[in-house]
PDB file of N, CA and C in Angstrom:
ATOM      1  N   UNK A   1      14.650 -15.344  -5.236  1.00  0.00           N
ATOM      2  CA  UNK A   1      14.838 -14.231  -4.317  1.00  0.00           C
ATOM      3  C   UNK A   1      14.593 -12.886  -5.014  1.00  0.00           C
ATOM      4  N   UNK A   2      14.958 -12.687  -6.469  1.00  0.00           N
ATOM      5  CA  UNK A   2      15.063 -11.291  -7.023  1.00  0.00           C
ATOM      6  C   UNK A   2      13.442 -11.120  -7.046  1.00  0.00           C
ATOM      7  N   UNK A   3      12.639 -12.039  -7.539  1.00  0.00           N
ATOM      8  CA  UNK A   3      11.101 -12.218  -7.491  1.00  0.00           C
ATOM      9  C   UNK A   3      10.791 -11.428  -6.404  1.00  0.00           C
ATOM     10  N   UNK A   4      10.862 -11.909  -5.131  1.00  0.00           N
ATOM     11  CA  UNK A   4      10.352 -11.547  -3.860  1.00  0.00           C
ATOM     12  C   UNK A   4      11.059  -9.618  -3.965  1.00  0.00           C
ATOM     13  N   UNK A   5      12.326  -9.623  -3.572  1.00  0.00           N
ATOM     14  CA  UNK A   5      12.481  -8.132  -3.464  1.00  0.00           C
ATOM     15  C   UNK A   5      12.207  -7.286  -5.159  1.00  0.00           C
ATOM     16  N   UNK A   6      11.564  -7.660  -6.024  1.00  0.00           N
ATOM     17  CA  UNK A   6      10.577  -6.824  -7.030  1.00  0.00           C
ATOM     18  C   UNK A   6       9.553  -6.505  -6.502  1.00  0.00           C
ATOM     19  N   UNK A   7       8.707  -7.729  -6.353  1.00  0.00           N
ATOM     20  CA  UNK A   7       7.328  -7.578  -5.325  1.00  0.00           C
ATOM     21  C   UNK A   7       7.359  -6.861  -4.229  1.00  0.00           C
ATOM     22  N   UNK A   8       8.425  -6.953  -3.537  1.00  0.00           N
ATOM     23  CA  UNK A   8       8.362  -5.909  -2.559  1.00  0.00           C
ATOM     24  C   UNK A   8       8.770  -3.969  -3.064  1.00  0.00           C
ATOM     25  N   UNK A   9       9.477  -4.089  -3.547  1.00  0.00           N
ATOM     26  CA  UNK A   9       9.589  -2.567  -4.410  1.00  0.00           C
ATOM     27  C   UNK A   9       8.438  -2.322  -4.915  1.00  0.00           C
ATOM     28  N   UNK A  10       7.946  -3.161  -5.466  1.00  0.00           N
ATOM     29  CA  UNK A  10       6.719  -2.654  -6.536  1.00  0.00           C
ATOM     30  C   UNK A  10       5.770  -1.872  -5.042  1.00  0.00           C
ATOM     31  N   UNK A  11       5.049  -2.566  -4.825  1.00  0.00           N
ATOM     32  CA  UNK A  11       4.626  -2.841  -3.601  1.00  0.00           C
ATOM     33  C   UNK A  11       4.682  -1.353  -2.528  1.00  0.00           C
ATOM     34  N   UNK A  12       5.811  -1.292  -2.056  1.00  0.00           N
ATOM     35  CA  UNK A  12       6.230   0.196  -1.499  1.00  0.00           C
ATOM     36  C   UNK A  12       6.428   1.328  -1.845  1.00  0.00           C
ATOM     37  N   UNK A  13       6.475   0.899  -3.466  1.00  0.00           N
ATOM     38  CA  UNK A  13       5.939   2.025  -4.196  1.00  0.00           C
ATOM     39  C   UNK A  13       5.090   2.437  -4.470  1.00  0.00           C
ATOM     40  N   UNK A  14       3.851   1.671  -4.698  1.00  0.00           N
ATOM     41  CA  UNK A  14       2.691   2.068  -5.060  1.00  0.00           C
ATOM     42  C   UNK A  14       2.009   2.296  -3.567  1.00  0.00           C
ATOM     43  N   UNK A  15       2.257   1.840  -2.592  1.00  0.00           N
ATOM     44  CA  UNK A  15       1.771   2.578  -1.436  1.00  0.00           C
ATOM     45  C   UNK A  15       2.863   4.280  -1.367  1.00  0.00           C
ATOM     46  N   UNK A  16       3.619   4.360  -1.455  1.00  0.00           N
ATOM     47  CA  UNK A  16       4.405   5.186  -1.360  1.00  0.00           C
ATOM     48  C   UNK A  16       3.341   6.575  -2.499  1.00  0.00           C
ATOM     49  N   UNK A  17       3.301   5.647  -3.330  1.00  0.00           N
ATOM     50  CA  UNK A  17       2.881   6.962  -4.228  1.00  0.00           C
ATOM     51  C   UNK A  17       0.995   7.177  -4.134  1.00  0.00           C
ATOM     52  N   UNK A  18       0.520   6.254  -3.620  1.00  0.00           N
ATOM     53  CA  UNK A  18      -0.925   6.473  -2.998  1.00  0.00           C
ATOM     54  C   UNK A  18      -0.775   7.445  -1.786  1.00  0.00           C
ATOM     55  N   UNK A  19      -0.236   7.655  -1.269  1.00  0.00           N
ATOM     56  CA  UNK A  19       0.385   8.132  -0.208  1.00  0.00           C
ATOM     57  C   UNK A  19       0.226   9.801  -0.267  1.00  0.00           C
ATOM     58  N   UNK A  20       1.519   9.678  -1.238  1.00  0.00           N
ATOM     59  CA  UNK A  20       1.905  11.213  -1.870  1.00  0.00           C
ATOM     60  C   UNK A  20       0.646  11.906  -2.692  1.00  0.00           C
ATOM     61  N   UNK A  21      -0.470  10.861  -3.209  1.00  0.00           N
ATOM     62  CA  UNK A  21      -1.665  11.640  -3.593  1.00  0.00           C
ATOM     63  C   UNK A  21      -1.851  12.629  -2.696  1.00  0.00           C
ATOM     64  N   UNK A  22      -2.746  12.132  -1.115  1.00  0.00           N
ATOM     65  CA  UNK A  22      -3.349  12.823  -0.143  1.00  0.00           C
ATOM     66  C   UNK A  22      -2.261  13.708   0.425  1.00  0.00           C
ATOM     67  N   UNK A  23      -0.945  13.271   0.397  1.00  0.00           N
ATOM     68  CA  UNK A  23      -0.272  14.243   1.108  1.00  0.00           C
ATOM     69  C   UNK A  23      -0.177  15.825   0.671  1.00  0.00           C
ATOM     70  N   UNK A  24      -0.201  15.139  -0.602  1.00  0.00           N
ATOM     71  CA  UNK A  24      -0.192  16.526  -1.450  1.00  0.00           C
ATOM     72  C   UNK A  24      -1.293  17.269  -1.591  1.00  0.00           C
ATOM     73  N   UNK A  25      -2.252  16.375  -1.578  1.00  0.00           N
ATOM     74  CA  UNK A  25      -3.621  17.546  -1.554  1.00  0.00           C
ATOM     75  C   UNK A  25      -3.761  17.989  -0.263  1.00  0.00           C
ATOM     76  N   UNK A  26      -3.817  17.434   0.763  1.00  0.00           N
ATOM     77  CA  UNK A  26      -3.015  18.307   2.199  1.00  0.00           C
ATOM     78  C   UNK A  26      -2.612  19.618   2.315  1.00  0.00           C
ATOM     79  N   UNK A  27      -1.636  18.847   1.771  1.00  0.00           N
ATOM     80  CA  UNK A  27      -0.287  20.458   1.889  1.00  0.00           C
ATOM     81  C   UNK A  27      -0.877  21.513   0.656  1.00  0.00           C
ATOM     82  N   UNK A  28      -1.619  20.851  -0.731  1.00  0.00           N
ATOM     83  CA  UNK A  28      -2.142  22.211  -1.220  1.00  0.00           C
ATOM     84  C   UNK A  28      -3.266  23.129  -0.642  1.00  0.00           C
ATOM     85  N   UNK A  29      -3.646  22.235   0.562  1.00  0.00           N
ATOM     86  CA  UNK A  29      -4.949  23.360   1.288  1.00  0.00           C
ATOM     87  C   UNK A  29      -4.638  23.566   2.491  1.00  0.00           C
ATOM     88  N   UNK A  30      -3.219  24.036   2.466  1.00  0.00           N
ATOM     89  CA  UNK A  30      -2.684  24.439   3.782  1.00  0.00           C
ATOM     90  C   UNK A  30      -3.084  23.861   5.187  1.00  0.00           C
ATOM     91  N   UNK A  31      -2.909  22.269   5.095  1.00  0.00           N
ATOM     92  CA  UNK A  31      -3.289  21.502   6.382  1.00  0.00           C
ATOM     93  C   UNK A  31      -1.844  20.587   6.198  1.00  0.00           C
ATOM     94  N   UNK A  32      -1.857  20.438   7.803  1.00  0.00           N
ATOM     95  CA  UNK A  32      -0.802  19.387   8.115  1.00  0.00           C
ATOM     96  C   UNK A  32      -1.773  17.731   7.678  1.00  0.00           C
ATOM     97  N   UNK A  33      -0.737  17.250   6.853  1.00  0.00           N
ATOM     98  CA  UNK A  33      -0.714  15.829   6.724  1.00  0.00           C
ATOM     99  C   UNK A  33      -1.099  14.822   7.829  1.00  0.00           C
ATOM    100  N   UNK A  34      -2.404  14.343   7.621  1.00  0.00           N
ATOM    101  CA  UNK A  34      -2.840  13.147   8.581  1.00  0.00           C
ATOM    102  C   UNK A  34      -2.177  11.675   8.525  1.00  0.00           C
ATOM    103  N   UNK A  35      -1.728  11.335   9.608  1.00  0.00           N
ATOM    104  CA  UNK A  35      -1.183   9.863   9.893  1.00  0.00           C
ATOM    105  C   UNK A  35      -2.288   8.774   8.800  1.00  0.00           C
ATOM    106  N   UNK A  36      -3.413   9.439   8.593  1.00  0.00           N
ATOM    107  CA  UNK A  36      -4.627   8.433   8.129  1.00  0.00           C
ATOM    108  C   UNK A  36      -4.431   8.367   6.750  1.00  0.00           C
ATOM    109  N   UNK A  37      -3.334   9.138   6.196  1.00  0.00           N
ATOM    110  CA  UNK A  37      -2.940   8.995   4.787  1.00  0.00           C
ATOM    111  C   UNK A  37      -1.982   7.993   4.135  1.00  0.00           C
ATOM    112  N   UNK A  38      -1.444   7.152   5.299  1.00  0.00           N
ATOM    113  CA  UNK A  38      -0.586   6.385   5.100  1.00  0.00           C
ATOM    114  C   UNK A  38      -1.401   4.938   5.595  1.00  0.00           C
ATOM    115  N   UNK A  39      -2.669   5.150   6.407  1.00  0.00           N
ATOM    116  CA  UNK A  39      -3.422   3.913   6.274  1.00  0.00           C
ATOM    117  C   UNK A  39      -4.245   3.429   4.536  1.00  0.00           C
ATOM    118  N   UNK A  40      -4.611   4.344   4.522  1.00  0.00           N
ATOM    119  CA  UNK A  40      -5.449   4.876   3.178  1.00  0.00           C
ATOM    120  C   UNK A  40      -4.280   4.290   1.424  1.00  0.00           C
ATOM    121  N   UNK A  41      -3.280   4.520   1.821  1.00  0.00           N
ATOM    122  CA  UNK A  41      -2.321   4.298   1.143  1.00  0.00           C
ATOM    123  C   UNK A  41      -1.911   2.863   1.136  1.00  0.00           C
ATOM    124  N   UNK A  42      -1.910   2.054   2.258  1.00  0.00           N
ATOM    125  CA  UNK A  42      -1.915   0.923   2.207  1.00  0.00           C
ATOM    126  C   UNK A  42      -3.021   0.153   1.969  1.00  0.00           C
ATOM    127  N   UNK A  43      -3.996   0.150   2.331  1.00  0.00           N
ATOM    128  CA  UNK A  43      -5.254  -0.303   2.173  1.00  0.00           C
ATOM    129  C   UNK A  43      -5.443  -0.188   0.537  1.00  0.00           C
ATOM    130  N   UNK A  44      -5.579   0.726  -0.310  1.00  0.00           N
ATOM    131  CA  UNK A  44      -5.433   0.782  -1.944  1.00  0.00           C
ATOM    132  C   UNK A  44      -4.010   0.129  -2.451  1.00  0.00           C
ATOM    133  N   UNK A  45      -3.188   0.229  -1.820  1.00  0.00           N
ATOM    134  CA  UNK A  45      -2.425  -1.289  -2.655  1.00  0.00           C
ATOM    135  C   UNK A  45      -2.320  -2.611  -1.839  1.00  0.00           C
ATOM    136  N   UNK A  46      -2.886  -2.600  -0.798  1.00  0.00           N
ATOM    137  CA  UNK A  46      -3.182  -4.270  -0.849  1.00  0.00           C
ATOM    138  C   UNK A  46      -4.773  -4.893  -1.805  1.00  0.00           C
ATOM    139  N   UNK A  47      -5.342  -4.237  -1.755  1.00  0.00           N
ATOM    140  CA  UNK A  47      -6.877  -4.505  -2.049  1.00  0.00           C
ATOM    141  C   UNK A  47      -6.200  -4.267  -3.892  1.00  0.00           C
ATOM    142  N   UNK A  48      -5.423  -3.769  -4.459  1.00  0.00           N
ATOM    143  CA  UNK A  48      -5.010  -3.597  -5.861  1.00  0.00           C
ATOM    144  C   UNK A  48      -4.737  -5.009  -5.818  1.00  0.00           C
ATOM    145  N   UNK A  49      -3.318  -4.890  -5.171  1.00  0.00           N
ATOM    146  CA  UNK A  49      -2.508  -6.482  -5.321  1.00  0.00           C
ATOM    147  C   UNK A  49      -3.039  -8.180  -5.258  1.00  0.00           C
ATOM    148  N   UNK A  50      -4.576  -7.701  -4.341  1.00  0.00           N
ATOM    149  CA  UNK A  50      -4.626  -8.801  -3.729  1.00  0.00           C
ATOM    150  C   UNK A  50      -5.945  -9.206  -5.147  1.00  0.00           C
ATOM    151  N   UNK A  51      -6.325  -8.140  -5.695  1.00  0.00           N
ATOM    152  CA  UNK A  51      -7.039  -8.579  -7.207  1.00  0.00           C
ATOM    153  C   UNK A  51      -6.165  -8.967  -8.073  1.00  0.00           C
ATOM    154  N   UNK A  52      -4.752  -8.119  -8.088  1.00  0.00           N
ATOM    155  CA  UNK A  52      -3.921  -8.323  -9.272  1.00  0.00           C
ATOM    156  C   UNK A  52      -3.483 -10.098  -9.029  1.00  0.00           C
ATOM    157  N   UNK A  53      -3.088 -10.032  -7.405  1.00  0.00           N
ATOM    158  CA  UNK A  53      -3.055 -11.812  -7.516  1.00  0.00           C
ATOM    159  C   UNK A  53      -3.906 -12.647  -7.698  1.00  0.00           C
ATOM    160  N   UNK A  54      -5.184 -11.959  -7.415  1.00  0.00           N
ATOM    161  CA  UNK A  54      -6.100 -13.356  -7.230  1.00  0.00           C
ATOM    162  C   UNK A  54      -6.665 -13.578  -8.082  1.00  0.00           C
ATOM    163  N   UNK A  55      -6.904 -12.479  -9.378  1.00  0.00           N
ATOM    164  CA  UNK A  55      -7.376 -12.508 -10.649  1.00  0.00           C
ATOM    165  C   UNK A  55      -8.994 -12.960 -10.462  1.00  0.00           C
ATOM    166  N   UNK A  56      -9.463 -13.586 -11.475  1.00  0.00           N
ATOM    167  CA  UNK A  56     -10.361 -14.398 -11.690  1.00  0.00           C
ATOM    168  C   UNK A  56     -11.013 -15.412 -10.549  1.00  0.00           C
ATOM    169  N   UNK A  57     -10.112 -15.653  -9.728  1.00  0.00           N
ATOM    170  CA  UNK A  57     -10.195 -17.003  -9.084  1.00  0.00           C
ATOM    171  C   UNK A  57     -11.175 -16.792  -7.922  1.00  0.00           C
ATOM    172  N   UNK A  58     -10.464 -15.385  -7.271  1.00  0.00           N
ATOM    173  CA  UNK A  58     -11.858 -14.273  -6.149  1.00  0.00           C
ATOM    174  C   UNK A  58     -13.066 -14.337  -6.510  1.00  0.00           C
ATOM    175  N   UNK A  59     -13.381 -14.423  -7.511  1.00  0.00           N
ATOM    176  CA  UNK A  59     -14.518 -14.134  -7.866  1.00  0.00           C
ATOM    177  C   UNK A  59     -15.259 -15.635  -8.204  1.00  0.00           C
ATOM    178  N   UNK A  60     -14.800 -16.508  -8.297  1.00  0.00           N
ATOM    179  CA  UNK A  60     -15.247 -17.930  -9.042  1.00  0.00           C
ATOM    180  C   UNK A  60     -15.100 -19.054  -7.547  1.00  0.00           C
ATOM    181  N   UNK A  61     -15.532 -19.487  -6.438  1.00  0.00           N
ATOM    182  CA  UNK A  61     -15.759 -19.928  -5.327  1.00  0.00           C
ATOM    183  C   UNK A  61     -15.169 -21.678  -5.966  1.00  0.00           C
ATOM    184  N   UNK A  62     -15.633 -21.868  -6.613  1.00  0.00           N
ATOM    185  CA  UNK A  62     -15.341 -23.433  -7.253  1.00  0.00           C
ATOM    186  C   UNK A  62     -13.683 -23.833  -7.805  1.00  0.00           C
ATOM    187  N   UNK A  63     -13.104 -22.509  -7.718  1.00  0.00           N
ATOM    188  CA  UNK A  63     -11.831 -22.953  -7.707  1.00  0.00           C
ATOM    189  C   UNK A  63     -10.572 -22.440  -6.587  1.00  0.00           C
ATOM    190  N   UNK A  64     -11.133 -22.185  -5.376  1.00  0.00           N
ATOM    191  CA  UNK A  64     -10.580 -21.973  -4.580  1.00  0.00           C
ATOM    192  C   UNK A  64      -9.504 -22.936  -3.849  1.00  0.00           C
ATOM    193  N   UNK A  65     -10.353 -24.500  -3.793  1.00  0.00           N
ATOM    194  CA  UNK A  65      -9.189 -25.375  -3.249  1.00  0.00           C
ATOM    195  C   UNK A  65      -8.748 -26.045  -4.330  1.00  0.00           C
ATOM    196  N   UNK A  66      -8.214 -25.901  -5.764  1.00  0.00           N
ATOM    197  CA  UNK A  66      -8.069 -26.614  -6.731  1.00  0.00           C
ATOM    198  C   UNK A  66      -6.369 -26.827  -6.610  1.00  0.00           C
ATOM    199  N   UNK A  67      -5.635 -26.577  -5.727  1.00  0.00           N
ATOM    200  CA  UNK A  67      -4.200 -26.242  -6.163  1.00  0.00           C
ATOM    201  C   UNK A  67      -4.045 -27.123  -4.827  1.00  0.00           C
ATOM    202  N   UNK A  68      -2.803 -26.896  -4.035  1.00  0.00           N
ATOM    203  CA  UNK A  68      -1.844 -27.841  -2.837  1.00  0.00           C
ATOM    204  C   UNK A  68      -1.682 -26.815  -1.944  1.00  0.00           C
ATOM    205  N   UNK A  69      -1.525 -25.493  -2.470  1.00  0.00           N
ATOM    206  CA  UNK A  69      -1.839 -24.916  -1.012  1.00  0.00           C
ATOM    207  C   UNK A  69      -3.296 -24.283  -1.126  1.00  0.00           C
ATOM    208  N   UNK A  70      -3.597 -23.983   0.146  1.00  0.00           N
ATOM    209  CA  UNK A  70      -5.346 -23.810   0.443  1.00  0.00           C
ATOM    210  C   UNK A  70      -5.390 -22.082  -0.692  1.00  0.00           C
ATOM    211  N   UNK A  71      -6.439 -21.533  -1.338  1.00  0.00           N
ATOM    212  CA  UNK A  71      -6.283 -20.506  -1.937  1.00  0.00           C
ATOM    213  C   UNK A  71      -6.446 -19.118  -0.911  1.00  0.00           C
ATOM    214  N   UNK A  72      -6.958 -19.348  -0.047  1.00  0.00           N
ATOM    215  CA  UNK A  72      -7.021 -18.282   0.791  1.00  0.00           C
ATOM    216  C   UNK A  72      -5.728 -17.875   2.031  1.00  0.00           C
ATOM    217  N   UNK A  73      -5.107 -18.884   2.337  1.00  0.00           N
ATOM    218  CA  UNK A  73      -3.810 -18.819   2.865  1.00  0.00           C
ATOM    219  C   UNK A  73      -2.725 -18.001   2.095  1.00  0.00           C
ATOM    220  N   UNK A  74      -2.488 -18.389   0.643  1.00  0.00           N
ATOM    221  CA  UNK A  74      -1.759 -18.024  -0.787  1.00  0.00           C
ATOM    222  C   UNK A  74      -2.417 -16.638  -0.341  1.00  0.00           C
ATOM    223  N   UNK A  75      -3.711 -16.023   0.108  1.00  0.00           N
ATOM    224  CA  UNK A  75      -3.826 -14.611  -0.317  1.00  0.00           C
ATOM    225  C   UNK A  75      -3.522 -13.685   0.424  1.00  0.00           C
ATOM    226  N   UNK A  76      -4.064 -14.753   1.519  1.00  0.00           N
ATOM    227  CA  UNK A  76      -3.363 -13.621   2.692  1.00  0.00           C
ATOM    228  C   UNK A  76      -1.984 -13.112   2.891  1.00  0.00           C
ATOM    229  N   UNK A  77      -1.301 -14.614   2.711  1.00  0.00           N
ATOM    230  CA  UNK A  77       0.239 -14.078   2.334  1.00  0.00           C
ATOM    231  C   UNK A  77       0.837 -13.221   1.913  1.00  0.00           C
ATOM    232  N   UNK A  78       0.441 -12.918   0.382  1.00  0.00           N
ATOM    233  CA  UNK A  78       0.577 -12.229  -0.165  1.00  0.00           C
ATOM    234  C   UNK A  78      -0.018 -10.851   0.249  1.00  0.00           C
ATOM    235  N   UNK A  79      -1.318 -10.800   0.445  1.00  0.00           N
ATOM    236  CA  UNK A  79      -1.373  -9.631   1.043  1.00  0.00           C
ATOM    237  C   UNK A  79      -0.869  -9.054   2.147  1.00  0.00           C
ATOM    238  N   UNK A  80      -0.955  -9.550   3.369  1.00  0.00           N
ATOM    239  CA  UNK A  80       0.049  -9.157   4.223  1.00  0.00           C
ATOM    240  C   UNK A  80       1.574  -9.216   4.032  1.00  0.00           C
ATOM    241  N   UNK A  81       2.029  -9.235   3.099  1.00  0.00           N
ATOM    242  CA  UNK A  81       3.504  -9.045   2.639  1.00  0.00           C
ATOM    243  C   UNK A  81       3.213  -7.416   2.003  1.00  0.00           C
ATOM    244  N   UNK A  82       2.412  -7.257   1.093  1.00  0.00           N
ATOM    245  CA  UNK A  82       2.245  -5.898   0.368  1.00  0.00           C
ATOM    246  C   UNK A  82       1.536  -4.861   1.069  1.00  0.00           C
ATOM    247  N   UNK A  83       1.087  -5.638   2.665  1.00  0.00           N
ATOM    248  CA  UNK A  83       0.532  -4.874   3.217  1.00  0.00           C
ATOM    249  C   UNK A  83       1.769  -3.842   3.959  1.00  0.00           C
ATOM    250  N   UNK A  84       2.513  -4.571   4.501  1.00  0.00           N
ATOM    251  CA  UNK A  84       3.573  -4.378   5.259  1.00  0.00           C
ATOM    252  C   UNK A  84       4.573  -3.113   4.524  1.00  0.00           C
ATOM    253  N   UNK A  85       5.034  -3.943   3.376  1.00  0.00           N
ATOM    254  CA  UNK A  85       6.212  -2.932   2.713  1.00  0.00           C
ATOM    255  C   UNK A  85       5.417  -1.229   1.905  1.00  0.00           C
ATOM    256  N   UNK A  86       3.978  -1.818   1.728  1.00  0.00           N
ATOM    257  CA  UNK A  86       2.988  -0.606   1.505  1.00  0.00           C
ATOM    258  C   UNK A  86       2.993   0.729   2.755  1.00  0.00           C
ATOM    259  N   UNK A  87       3.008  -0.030   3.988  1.00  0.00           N
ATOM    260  CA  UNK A  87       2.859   0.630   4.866  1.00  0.00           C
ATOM    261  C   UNK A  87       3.925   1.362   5.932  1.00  0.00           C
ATOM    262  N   UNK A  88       5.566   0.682   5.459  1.00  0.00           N
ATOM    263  CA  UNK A  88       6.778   1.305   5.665  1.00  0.00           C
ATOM    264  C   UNK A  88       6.706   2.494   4.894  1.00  0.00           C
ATOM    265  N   UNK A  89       6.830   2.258   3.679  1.00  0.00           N
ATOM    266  CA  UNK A  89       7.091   3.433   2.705  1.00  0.00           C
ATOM    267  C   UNK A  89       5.789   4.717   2.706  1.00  0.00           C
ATOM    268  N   UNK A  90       4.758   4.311   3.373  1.00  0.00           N
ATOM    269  CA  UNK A  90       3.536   5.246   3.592  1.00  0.00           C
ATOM    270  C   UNK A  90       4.013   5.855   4.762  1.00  0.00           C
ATOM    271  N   UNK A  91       4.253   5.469   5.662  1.00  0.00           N
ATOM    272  CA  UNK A  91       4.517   5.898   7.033  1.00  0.00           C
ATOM    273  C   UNK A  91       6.226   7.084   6.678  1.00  0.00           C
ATOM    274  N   UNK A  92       6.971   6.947   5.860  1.00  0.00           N
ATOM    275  CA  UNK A  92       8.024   6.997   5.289  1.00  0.00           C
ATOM    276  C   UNK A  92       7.624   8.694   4.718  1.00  0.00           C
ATOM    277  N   UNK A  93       6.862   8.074   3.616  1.00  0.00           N
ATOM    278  CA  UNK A  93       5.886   9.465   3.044  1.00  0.00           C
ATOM    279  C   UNK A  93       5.536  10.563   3.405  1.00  0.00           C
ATOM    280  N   UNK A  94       4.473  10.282   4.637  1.00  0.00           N
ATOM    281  CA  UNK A  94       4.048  10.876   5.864  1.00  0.00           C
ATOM    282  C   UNK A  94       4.808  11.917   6.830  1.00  0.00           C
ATOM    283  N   UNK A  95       5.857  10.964   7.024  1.00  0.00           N
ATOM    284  CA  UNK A  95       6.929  12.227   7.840  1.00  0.00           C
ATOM    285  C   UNK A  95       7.449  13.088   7.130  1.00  0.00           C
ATOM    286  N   UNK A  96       7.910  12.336   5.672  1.00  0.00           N
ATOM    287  CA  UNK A  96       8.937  14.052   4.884  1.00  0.00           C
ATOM    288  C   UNK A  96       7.462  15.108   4.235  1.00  0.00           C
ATOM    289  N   UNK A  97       6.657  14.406   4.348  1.00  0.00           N
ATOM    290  CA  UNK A  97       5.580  15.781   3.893  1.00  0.00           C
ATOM    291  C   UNK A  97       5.423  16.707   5.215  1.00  0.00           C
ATOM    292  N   UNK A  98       4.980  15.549   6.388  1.00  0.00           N
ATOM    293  CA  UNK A  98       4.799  16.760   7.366  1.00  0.00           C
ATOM    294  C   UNK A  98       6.096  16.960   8.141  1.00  0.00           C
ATOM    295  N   UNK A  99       7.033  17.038   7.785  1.00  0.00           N
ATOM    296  CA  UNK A  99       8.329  18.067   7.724  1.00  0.00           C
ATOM    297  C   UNK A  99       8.339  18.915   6.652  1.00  0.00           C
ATOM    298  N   UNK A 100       7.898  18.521   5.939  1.00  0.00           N
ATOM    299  CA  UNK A 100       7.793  19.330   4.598  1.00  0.00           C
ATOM    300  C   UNK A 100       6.816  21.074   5.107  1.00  0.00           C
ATOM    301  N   UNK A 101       5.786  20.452   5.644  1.00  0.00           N
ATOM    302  CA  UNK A 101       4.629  21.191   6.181  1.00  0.00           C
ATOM    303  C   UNK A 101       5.235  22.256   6.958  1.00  0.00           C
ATOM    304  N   UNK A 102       6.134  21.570   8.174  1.00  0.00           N
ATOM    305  CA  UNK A 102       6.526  22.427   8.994  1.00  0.00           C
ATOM    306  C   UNK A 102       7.392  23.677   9.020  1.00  0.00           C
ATOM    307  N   UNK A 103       8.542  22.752   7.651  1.00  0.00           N
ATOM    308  CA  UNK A 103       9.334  24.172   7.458  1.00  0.00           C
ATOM    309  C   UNK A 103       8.757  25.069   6.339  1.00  0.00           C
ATOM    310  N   UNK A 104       7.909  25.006   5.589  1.00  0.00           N
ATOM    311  CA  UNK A 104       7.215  25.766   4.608  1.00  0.00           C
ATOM    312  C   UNK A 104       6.041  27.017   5.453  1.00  0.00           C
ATOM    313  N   UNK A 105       5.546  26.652   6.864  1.00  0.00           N
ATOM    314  CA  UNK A 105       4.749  27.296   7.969  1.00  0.00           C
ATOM    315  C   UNK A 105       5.982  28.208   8.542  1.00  0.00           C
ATOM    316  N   UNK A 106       7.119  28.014   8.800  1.00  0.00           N
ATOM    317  CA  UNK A 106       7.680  28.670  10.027  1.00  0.00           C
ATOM    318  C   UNK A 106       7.947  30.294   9.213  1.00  0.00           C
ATOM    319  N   UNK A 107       7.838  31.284  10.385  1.00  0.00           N
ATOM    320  CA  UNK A 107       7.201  32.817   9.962  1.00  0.00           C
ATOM    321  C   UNK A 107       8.413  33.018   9.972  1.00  0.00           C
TER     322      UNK A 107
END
């Protein structure tokens, strides 16, 4: 169990902090924060994770069904797990910047 909620921290963090890249370059050129920064944010840590899991094996076709579960099932899993907690904590991101935005604008 501690396995699984690491992976998931890790996970929502590094979307979290892909996140806070664009948000921040945003808010340094005086624009409100796009919702599309928290897609963008997830999408770069599943596509990270889903190399960091799949290593070698993505790339090598001949060892895809070598194991008991199918290898592409194993990836999706995994990716849609890091997709998910990537995309709480992005969406998460998103609002305190553009609150952030709003009260830093008001005259």
């Amino acid at each position: 169990m501690v396995p699984v909620a690491i992976f998931v921290l890790l996970t929502a963090l590094s979307g979290a902090y892909f996140t806070s890249i664009g948000c921040r370059h945003a808010l340094a050129r005086h624009h409100r924060p796009g919702w599309h920064w928290a897609l963008v944010g997830t999408l770069i840590t599943t596509v990270l994770t889903t190399l960091a899991f799949g290593q070698g094996d993505l790339f090598d076709p001949s060892r895809w069904d070598k194991g008991k579960v199918p290898f592409w099932q194993m990836i999706g899993t995994i990716s849609s797990a890091a997709a998910m907690s990537a995309f709480v904590a992005s969406v998460i991101v998103v609002l305190a910047c553009r609150l952030k935005f709003r009260n830093d604008t008001v005259p």
